[in-house]
N, C-alpha and C. Protein backbone atom coordinates (compact mmCIF):
# COMPACT_ATOMS: atom_id res chain seq x y z
N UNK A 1 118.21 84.57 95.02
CA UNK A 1 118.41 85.47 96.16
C UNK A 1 119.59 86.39 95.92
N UNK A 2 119.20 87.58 96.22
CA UNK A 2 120.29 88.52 95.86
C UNK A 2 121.77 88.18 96.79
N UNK A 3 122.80 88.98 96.40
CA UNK A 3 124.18 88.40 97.88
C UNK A 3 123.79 89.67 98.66
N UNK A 4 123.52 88.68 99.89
CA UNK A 4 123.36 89.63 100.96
C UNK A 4 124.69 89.47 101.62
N UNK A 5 125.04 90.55 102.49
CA UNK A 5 126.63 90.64 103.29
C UNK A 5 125.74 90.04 104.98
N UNK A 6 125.19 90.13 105.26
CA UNK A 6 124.55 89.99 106.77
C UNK A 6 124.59 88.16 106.77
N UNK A 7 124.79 88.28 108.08
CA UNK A 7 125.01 86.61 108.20
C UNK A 7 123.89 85.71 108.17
N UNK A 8 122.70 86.93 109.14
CA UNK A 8 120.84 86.30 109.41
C UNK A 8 120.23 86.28 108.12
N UNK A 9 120.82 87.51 106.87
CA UNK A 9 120.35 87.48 106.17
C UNK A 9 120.94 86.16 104.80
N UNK A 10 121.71 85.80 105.13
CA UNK A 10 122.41 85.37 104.06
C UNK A 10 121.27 83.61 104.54
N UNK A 11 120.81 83.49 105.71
CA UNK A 11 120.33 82.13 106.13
C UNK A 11 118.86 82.11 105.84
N UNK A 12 118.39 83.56 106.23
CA UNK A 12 117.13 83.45 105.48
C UNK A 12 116.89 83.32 104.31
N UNK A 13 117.63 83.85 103.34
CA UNK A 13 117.93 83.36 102.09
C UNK A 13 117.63 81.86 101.37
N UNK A 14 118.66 81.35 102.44
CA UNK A 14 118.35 80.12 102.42
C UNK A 14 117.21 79.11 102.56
N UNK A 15 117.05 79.55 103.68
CA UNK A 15 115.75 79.37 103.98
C UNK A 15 114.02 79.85 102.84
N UNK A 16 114.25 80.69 102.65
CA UNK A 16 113.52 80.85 101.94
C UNK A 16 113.45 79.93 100.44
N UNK A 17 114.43 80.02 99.76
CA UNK A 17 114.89 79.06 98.52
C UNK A 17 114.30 77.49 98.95
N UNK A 18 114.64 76.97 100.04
CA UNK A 18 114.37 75.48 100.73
C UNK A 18 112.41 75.54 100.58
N UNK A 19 112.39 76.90 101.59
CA UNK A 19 110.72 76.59 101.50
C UNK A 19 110.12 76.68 100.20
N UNK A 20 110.43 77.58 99.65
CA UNK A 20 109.91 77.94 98.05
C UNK A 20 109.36 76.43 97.07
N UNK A 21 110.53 75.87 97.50
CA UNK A 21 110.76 74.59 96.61
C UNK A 21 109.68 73.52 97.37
N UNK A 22 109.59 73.76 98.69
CA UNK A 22 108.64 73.15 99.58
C UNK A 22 107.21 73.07 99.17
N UNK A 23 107.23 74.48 99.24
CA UNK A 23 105.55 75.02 99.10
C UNK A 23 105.45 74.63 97.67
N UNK A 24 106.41 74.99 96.80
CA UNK A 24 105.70 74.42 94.60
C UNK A 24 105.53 73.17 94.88
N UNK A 25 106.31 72.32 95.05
CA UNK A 25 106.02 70.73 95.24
C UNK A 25 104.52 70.82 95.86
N UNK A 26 104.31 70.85 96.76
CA UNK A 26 102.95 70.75 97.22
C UNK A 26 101.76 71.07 96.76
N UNK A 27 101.97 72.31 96.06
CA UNK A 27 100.76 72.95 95.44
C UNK A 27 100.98 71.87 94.03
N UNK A 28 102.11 71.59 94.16
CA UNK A 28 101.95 71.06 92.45
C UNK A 28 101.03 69.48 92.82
N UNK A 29 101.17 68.63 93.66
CA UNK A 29 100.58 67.87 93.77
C UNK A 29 98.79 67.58 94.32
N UNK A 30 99.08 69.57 95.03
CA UNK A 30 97.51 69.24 95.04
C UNK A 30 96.69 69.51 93.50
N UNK A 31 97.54 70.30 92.63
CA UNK A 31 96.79 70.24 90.85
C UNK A 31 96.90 68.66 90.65
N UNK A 32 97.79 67.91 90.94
CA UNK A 32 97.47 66.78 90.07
C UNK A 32 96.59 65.85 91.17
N UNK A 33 96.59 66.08 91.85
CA UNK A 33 95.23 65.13 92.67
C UNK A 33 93.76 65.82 92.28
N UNK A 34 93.47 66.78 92.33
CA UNK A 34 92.28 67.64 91.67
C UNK A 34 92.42 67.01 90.48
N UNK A 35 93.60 66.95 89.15
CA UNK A 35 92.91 66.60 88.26
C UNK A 35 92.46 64.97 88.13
N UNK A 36 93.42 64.77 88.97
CA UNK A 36 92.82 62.65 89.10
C UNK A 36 91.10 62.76 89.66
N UNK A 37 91.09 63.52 90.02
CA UNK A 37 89.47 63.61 90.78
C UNK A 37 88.64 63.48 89.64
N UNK A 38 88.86 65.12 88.75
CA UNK A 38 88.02 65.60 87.78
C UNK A 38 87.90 64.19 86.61
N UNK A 39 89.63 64.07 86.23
CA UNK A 39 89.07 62.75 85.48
C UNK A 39 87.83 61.92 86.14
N UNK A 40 88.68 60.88 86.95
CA UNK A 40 87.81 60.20 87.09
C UNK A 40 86.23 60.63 87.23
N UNK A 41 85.71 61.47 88.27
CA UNK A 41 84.42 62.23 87.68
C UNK A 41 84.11 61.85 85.97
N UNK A 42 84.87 62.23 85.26
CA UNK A 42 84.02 62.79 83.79
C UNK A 42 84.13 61.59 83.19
N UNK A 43 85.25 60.41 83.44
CA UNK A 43 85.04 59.13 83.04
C UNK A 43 83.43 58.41 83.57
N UNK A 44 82.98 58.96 84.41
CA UNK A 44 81.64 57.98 85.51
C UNK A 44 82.10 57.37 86.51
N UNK A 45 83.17 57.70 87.01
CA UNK A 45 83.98 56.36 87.85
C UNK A 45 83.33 56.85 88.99
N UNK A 46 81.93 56.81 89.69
CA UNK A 46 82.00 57.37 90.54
C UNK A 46 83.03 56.81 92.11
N UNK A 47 82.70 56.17 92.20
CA UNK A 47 83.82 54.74 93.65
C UNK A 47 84.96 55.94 93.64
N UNK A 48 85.87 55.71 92.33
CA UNK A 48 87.13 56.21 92.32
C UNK A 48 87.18 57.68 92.62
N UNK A 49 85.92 58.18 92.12
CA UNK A 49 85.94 59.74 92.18
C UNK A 49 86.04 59.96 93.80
N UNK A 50 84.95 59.26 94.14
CA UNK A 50 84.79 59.92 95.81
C UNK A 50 86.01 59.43 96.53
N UNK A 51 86.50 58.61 96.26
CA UNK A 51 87.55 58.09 97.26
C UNK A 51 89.18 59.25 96.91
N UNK A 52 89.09 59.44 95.33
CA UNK A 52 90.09 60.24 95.15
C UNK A 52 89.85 61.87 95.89
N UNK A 53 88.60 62.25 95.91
CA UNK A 53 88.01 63.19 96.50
C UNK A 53 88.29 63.44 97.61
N UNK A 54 88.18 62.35 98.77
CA UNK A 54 88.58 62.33 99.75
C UNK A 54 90.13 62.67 100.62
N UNK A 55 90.70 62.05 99.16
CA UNK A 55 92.31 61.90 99.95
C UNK A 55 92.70 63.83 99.59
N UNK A 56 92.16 63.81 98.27
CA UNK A 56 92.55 65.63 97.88
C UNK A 56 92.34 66.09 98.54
N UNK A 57 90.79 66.30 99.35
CA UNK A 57 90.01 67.36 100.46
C UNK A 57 91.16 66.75 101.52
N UNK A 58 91.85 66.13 102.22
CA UNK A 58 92.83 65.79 103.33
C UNK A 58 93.95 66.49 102.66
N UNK A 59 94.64 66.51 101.62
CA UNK A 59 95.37 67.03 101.32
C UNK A 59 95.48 68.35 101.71
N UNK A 60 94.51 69.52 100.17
CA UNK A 60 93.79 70.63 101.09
C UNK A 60 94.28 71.06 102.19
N UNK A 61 93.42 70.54 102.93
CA UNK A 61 93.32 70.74 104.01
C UNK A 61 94.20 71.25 105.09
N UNK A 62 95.47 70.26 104.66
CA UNK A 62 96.64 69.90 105.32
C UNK A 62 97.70 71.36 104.49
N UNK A 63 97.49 71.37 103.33
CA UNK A 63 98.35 72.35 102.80
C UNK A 63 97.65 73.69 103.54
N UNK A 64 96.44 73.85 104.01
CA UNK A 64 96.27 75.06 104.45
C UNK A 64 96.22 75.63 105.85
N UNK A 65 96.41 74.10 106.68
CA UNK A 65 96.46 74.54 107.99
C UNK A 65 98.46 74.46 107.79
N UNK A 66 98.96 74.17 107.27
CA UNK A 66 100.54 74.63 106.82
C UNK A 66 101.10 75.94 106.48
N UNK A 67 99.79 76.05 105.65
CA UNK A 67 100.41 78.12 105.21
C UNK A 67 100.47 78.04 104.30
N UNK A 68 100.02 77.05 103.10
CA UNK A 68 100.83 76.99 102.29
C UNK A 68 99.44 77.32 101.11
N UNK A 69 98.18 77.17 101.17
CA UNK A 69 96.88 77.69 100.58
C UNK A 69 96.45 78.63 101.72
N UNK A 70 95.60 80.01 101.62
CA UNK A 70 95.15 80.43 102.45
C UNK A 70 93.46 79.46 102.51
N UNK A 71 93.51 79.61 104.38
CA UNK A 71 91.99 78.87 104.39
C UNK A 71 90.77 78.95 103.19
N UNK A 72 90.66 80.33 103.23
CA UNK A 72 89.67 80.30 101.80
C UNK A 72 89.93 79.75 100.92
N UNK A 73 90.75 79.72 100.38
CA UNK A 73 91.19 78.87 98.52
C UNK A 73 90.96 77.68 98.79
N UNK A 74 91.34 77.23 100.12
CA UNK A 74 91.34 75.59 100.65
C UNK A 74 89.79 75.38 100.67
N UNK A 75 89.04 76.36 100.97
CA UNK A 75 87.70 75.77 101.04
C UNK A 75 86.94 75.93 99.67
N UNK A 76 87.36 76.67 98.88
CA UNK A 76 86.90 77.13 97.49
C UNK A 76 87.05 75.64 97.03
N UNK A 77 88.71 75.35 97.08
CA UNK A 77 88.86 74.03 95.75
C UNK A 77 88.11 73.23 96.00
N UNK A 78 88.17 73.03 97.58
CA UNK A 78 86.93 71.81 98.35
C UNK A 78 85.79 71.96 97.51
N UNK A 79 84.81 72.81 97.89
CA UNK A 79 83.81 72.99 97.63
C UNK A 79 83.49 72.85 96.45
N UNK A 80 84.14 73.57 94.85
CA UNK A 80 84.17 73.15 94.11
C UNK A 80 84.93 71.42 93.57
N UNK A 81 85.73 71.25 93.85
CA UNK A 81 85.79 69.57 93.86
C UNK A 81 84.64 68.66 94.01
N UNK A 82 84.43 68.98 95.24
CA UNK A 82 82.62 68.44 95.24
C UNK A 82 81.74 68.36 94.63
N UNK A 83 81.36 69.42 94.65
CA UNK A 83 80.24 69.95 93.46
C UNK A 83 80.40 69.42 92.03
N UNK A 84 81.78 69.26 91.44
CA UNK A 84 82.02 68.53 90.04
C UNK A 84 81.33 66.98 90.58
N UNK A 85 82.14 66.61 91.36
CA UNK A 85 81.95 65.02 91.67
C UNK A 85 80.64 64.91 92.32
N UNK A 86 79.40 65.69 93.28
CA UNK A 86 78.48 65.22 92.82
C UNK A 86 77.46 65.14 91.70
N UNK A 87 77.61 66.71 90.75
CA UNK A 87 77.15 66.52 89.66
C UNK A 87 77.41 65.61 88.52
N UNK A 88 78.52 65.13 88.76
CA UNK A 88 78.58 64.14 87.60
C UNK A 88 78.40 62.45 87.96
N UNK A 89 78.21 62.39 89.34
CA UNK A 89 78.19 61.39 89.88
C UNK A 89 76.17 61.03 90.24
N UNK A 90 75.60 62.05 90.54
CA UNK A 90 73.96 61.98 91.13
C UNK A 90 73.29 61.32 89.94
């Protein structure tokens, strides 16, 4: 953050840096729950797949009624998540 002289600005600053770090953490854990999915998928696990499936799509979900995926992307990964895990699972 650049030095701002303003006092509101010097907090949004802050603020912003806090969320930043907020929002990567999150997105970073919804990549590694997608990829626990995909594994398991391509291992055959189906049990593990759908159940890991499940908790990701809640995840999702949750990151996008937050702000933090826009709704569409949230329904894209869904949708595709699925679609891996029933094709490799049917």
């Amino acid at each position: 953050s650049s030095m701002a002289n303003i006092k509101s600005q010097k907090k949004r600053n802050r603020q912003t840096v806090k969320r930043y770090a907020h929002n990567k953490a999150l997105r970073s854990e919804l990549k590694t729950r997608e990829k626990a999915v995909l594994d398991a998928a391509e291992a055959g696990d189906a049990a593990k797949a759908v159940e890991l499936l499940r908790d990701a799509q809640k995840r999702i979900d949750m990151a996008a009624s937050k702000g933090v995926l826009h709704s569409n992307t949230a329904a894209r990964r869904t949708s595709r998540l699925t679609r891996r895990v029933r094709s490799t699972v049917a």
